[in-house]
PDB file of N, CA and C in Angstrom:
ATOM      1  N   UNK A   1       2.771  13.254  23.571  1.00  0.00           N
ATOM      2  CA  UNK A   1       1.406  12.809  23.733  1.00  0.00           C
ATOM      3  C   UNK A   1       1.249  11.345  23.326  1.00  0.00           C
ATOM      4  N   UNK A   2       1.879  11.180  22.026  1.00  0.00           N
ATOM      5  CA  UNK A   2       1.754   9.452  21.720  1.00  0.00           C
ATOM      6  C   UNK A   2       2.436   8.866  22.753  1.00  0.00           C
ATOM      7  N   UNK A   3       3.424   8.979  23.282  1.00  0.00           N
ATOM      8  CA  UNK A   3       4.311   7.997  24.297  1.00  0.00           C
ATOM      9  C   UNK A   3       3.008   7.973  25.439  1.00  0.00           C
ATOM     10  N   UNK A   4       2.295   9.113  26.085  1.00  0.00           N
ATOM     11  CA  UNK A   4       1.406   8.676  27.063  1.00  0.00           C
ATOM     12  C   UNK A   4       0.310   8.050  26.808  1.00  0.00           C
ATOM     13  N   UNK A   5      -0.292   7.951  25.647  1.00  0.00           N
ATOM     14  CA  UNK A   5      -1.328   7.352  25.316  1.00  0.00           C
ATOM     15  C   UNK A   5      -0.639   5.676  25.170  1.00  0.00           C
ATOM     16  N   UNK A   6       0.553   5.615  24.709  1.00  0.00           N
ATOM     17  CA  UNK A   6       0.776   4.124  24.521  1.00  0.00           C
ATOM     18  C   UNK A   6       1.504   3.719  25.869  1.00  0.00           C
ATOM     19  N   UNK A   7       1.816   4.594  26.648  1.00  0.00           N
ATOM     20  CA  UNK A   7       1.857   3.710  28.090  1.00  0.00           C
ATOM     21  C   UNK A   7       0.182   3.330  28.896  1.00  0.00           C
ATOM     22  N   UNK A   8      -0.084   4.205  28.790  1.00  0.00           N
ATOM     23  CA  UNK A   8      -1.602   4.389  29.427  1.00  0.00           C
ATOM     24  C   UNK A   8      -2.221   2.849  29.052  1.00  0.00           C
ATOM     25  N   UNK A   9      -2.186   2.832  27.544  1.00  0.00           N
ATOM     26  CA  UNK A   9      -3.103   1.743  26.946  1.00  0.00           C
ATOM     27  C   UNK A   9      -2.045   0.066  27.537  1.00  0.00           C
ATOM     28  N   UNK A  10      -1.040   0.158  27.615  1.00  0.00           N
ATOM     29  CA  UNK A  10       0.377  -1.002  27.783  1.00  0.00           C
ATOM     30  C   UNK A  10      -0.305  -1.094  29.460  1.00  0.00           C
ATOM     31  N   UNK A  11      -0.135   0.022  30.155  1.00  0.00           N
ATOM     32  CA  UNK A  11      -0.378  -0.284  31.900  1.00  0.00           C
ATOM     33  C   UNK A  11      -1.625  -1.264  31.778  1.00  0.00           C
ATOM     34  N   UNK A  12      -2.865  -0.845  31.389  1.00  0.00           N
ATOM     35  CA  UNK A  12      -4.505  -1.066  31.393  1.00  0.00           C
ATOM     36  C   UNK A  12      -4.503  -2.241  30.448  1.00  0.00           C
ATOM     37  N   UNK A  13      -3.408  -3.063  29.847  1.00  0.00           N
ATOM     38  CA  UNK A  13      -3.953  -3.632  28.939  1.00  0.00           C
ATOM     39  C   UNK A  13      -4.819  -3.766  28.344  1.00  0.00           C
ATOM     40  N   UNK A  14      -5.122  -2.429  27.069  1.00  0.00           N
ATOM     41  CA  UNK A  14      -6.816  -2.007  25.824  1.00  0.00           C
ATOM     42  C   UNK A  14      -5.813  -2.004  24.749  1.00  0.00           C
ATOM     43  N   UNK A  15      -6.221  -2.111  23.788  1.00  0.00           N
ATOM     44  CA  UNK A  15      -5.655  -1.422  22.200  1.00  0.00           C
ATOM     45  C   UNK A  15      -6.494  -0.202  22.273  1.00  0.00           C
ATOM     46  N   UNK A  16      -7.532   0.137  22.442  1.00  0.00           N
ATOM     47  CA  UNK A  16      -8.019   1.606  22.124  1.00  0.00           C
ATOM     48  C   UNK A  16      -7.922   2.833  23.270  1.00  0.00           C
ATOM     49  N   UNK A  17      -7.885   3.767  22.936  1.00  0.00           N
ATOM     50  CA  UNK A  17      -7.377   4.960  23.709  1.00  0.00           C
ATOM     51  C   UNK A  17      -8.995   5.892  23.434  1.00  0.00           C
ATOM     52  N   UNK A  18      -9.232   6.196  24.338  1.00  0.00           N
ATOM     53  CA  UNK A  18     -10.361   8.039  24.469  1.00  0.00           C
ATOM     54  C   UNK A  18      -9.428   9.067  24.719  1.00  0.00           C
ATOM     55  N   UNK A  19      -9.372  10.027  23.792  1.00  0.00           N
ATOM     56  CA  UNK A  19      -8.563  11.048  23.678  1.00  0.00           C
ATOM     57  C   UNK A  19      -9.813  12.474  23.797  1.00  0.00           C
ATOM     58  N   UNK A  20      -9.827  12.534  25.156  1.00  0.00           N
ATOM     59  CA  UNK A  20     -10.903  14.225  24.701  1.00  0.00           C
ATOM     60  C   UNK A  20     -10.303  15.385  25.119  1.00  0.00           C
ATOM     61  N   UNK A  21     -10.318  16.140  23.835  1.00  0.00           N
ATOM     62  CA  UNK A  21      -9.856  17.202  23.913  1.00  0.00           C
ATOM     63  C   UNK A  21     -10.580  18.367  24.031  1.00  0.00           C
ATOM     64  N   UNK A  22     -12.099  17.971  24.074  1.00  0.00           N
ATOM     65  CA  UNK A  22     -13.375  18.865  24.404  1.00  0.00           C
ATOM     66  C   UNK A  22     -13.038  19.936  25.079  1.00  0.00           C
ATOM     67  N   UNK A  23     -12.028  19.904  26.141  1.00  0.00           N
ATOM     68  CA  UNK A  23     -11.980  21.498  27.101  1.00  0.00           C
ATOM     69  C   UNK A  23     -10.528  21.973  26.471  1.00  0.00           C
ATOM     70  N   UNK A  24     -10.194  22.020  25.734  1.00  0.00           N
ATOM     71  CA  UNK A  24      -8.777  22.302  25.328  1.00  0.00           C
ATOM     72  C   UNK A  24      -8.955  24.047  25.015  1.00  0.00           C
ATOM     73  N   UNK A  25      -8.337  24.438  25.041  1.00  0.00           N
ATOM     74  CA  UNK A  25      -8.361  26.104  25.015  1.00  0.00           C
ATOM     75  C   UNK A  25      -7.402  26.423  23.784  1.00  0.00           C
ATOM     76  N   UNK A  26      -7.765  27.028  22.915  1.00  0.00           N
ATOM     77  CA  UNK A  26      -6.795  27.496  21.760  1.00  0.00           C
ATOM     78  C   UNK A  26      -7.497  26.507  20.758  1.00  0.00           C
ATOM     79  N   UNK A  27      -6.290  26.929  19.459  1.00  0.00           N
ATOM     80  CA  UNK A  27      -6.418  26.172  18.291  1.00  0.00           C
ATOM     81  C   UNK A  27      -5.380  25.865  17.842  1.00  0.00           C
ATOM     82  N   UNK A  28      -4.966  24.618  17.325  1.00  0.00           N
ATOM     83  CA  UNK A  28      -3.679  24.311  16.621  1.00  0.00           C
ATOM     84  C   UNK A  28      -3.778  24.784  15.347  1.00  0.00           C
ATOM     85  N   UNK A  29      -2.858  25.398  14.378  1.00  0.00           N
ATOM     86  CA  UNK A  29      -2.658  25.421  13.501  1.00  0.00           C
ATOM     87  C   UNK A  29      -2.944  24.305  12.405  1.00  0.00           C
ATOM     88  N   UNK A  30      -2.904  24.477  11.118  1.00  0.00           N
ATOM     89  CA  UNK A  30      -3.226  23.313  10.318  1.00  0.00           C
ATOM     90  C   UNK A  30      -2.158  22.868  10.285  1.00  0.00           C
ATOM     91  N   UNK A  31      -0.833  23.411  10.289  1.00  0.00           N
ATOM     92  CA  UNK A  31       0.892  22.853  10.207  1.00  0.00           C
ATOM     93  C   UNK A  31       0.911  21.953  11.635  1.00  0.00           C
ATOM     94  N   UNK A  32       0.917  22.880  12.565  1.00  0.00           N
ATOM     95  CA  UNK A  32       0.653  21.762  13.785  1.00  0.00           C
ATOM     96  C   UNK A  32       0.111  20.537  14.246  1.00  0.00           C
ATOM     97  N   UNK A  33      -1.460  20.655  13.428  1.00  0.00           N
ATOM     98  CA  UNK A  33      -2.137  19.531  13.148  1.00  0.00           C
ATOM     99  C   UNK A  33      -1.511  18.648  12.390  1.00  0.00           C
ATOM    100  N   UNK A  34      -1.201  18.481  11.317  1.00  0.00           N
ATOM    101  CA  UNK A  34      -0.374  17.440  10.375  1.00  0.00           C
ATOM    102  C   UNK A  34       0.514  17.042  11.252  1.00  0.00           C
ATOM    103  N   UNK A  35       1.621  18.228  11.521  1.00  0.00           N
ATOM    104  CA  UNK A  35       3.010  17.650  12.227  1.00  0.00           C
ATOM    105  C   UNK A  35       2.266  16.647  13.416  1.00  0.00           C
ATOM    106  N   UNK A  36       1.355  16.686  14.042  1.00  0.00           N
ATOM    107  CA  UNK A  36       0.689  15.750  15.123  1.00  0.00           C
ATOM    108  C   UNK A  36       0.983  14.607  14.605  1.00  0.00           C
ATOM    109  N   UNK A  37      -0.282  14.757  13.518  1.00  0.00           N
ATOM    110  CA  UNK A  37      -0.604  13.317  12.514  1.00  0.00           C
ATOM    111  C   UNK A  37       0.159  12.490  11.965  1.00  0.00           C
ATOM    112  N   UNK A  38       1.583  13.695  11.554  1.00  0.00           N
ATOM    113  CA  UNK A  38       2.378  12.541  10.524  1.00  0.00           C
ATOM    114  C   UNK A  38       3.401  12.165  11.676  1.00  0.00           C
ATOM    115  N   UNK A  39       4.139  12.665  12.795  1.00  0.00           N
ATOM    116  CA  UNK A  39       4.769  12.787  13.727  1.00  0.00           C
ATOM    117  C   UNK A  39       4.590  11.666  15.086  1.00  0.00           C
ATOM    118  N   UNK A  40       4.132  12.375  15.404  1.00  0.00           N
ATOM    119  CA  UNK A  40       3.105  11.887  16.813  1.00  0.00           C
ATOM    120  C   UNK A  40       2.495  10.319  16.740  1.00  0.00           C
ATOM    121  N   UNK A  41       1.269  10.209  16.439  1.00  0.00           N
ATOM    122  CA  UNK A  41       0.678   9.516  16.012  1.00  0.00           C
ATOM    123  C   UNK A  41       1.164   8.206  15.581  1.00  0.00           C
ATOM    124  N   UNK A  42       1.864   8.327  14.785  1.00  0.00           N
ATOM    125  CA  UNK A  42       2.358   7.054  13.717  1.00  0.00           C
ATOM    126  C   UNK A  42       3.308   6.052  14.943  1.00  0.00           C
ATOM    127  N   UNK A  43       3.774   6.840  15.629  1.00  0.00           N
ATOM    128  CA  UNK A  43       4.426   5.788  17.101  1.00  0.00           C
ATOM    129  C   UNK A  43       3.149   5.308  17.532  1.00  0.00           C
ATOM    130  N   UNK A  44       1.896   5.624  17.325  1.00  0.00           N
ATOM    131  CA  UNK A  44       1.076   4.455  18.397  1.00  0.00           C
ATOM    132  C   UNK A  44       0.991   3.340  17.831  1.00  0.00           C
ATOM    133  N   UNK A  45       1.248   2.594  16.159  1.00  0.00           N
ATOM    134  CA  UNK A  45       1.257   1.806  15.528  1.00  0.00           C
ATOM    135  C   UNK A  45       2.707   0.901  15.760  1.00  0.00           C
ATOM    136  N   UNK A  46       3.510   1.872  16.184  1.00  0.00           N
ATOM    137  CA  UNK A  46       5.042   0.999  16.013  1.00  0.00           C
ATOM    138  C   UNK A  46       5.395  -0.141  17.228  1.00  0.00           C
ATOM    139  N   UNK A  47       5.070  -0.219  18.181  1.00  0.00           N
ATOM    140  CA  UNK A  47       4.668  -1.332  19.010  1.00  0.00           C
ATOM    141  C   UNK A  47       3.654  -2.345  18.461  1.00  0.00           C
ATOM    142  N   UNK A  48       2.524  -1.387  17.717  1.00  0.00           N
ATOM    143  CA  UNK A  48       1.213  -2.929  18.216  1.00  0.00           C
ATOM    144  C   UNK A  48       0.057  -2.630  19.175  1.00  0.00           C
ATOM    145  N   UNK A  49       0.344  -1.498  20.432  1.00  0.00           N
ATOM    146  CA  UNK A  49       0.195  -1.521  20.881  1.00  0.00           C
ATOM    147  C   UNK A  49      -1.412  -0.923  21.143  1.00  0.00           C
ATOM    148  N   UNK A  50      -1.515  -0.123  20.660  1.00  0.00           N
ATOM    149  CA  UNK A  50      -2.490   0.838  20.112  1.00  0.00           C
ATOM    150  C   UNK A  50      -3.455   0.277  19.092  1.00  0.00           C
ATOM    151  N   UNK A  51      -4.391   0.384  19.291  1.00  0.00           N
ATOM    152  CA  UNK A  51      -5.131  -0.512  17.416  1.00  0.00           C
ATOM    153  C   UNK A  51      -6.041   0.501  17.067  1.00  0.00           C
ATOM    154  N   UNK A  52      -6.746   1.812  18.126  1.00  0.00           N
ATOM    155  CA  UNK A  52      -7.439   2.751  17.626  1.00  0.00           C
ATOM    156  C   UNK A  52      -7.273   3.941  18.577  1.00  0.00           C
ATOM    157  N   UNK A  53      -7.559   4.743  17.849  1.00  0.00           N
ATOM    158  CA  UNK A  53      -7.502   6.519  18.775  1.00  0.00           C
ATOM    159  C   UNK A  53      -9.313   7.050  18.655  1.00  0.00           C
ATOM    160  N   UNK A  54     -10.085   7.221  19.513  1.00  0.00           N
ATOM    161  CA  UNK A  54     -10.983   7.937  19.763  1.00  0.00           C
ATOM    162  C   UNK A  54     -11.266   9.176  20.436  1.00  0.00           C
ATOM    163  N   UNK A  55     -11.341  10.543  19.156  1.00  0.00           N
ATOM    164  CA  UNK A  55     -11.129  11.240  19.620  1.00  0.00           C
ATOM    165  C   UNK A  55     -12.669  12.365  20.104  1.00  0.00           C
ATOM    166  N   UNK A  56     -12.548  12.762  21.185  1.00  0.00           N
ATOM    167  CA  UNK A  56     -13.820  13.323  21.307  1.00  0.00           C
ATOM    168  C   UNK A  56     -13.139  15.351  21.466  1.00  0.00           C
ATOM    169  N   UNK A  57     -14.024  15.735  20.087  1.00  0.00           N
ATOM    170  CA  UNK A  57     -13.067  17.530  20.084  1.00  0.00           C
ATOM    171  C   UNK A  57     -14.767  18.157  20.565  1.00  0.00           C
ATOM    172  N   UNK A  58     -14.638  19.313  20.792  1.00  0.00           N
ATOM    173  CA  UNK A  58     -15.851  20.609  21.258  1.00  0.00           C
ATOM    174  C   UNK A  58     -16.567  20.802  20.121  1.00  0.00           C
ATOM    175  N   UNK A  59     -16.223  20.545  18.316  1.00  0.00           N
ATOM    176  CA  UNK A  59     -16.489  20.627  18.085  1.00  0.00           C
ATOM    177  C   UNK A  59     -16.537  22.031  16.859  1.00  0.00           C
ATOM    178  N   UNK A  60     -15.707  22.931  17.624  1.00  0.00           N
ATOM    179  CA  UNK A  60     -15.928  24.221  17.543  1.00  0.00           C
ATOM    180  C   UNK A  60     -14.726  24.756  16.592  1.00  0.00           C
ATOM    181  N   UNK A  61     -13.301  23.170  16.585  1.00  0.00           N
ATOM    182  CA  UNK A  61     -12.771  23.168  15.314  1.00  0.00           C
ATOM    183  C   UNK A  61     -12.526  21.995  14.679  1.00  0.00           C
ATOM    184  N   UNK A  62     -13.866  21.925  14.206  1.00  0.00           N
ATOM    185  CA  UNK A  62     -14.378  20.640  13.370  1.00  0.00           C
ATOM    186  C   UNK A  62     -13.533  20.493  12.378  1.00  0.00           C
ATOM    187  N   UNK A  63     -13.305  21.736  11.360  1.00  0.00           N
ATOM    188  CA  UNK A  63     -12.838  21.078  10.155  1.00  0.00           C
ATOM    189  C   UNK A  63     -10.917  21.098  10.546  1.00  0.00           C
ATOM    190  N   UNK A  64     -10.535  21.428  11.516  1.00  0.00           N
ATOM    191  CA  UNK A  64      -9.051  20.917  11.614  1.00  0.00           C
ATOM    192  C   UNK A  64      -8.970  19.866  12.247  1.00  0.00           C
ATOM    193  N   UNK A  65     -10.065  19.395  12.799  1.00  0.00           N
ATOM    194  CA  UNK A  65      -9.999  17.788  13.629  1.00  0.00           C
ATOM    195  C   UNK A  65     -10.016  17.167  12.742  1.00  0.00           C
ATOM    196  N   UNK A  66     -11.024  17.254  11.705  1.00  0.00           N
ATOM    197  CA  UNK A  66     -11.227  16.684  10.926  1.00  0.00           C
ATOM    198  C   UNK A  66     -10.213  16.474   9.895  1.00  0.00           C
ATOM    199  N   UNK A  67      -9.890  17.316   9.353  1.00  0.00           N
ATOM    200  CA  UNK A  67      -8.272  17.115   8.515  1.00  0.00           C
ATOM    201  C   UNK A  67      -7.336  16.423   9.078  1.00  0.00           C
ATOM    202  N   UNK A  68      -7.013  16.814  10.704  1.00  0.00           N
ATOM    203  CA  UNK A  68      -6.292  15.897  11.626  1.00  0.00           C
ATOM    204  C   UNK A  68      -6.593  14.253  11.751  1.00  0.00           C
ATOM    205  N   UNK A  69      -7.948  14.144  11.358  1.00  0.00           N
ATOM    206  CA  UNK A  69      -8.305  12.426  11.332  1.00  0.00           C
ATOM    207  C   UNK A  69      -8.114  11.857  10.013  1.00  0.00           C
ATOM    208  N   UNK A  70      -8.232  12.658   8.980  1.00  0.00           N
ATOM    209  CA  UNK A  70      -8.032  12.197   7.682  1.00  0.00           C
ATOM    210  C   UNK A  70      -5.673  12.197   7.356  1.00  0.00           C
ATOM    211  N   UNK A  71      -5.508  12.682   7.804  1.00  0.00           N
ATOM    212  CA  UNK A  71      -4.029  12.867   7.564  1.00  0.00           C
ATOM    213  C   UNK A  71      -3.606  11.649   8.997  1.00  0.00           C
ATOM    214  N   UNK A  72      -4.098  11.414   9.674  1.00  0.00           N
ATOM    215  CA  UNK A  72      -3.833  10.674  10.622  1.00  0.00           C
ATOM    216  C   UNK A  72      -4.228   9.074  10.190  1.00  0.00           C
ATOM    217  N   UNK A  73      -5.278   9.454   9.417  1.00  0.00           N
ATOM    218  CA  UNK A  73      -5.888   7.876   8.565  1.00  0.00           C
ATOM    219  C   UNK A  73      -4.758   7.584   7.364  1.00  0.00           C
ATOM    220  N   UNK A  74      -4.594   8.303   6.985  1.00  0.00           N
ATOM    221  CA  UNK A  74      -3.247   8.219   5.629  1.00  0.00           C
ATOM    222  C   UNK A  74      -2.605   7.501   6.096  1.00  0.00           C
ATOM    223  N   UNK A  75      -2.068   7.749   7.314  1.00  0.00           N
ATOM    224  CA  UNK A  75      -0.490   7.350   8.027  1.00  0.00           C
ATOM    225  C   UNK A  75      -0.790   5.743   8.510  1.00  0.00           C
ATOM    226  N   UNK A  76      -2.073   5.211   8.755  1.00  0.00           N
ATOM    227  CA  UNK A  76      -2.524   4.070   8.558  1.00  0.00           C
ATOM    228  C   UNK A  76      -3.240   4.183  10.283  1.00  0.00           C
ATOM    229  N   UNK A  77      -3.482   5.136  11.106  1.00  0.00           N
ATOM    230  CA  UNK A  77      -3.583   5.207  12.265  1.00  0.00           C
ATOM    231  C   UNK A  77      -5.611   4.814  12.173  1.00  0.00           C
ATOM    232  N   UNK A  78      -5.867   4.317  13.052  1.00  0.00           N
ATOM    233  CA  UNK A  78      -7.296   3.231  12.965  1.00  0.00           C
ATOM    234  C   UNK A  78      -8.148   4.741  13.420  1.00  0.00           C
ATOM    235  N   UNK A  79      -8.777   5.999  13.731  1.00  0.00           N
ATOM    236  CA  UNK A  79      -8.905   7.431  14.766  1.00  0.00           C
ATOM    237  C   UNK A  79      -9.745   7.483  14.041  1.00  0.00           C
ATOM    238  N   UNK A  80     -10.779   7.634  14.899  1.00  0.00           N
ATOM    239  CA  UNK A  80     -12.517   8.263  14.805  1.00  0.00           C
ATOM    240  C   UNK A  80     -12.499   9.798  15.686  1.00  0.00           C
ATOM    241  N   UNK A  81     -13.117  10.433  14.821  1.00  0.00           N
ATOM    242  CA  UNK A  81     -13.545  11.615  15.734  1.00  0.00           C
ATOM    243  C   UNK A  81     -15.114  11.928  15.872  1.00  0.00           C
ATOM    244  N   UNK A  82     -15.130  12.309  17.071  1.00  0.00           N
ATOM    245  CA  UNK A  82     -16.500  12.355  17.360  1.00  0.00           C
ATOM    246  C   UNK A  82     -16.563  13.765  18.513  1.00  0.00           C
ATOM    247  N   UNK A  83     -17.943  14.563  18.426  1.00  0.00           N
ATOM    248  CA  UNK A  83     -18.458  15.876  19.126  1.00  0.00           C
ATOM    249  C   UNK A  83     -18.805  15.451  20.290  1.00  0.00           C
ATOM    250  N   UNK A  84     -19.783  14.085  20.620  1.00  0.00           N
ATOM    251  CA  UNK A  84     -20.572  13.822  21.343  1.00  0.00           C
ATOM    252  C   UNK A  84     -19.534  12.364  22.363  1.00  0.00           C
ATOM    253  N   UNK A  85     -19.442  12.554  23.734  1.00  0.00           N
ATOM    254  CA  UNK A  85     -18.345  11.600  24.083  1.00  0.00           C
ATOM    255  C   UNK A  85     -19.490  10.290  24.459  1.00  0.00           C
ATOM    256  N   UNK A  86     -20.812  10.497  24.220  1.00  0.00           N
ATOM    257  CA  UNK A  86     -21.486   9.112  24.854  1.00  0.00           C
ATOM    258  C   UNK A  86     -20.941   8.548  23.617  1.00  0.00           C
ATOM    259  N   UNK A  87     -21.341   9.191  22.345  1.00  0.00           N
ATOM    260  CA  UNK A  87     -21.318   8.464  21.166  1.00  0.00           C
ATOM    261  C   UNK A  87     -19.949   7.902  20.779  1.00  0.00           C
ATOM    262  N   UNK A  88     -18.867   8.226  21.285  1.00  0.00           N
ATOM    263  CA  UNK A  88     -17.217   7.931  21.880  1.00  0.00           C
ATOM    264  C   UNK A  88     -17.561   6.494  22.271  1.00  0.00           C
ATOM    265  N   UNK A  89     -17.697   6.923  23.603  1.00  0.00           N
ATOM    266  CA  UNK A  89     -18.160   5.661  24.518  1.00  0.00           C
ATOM    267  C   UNK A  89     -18.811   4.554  23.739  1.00  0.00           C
ATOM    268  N   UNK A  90     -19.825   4.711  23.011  1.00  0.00           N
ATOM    269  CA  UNK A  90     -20.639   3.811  22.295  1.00  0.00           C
ATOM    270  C   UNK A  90     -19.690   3.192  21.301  1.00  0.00           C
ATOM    271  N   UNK A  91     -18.889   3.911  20.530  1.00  0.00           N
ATOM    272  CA  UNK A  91     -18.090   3.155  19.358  1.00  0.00           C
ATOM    273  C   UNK A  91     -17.272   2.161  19.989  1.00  0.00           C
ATOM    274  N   UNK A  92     -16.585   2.430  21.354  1.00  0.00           N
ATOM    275  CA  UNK A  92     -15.587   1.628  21.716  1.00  0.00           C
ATOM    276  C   UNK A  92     -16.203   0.447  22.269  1.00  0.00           C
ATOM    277  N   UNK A  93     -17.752   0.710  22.933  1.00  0.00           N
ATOM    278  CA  UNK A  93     -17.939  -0.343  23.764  1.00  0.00           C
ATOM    279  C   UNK A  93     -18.555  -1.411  22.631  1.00  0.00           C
ATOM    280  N   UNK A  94     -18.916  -1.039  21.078  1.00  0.00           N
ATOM    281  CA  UNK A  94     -19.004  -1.956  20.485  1.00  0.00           C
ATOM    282  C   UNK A  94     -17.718  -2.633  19.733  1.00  0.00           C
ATOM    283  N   UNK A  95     -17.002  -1.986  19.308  1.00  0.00           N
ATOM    284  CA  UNK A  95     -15.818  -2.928  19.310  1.00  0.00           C
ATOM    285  C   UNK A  95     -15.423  -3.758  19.994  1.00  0.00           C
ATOM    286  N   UNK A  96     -15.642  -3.563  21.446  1.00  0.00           N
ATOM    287  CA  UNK A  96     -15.457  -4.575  22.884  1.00  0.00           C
ATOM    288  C   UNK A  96     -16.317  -5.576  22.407  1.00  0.00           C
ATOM    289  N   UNK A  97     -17.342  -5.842  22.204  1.00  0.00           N
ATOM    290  CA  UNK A  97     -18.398  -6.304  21.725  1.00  0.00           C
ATOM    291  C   UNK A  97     -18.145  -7.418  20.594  1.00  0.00           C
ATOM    292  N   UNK A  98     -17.470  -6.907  19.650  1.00  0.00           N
ATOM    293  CA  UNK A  98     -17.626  -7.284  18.348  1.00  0.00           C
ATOM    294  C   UNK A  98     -16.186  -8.077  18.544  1.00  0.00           C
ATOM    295  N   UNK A  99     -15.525  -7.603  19.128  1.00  0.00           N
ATOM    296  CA  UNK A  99     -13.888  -8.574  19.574  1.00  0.00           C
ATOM    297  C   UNK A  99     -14.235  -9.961  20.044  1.00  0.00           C
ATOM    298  N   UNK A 100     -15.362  -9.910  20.944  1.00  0.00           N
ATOM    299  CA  UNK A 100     -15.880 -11.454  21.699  1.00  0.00           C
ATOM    300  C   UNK A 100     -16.114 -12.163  20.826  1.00  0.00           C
TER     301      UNK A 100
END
């Protein structure tokens, strides 16, 4: 998953990525979740390439997203999570903003 998010962002030339996982079916484990965070993740920093992860979840497993953004923040990864994807949309388009 990190390798496609950091080609995606390298093709489009962005540092930030929208990651929604809103229709995702199932639940990851809390072991799974970490292994994401400490695993996964930490390659979007090792280029440069990446400068933030915005993640938009259903909501419905808040507190493992949420652990997933805090163990993902440890690792030094820049990842907001958010329920609502306008409010997604809104964080990134002010960073766009605030970069000028």
């Amino acid at each position: 998953m990190a390798r496609d998010v950091i080609d995606a962002c390298a093709e489009h030339s962005v540092d930030t990525a929208l990651v929604d996982i809103s229709n995702l079916i199932g639940r990851l484990s809390i072991g799974d979740s970490y292994s994401i965070a400490t695993k996964e993740f930490p390659k979007l920093n090792q280029l440069g390439i990446v400068k933030k992860v915005v993640i938009v979840d259903s909501g419905k497993n808040n507190e493992r997203i949420q652990f997933f953004g805090r163990i993902a923040r440890s690792f030094g990864i820049n990842i907001q999570v958010f329920t609502d994807i306008e409010k997604a949309k809104k964080s990134m388009a002010f960073d766009e903003i605030y970069k000028s």
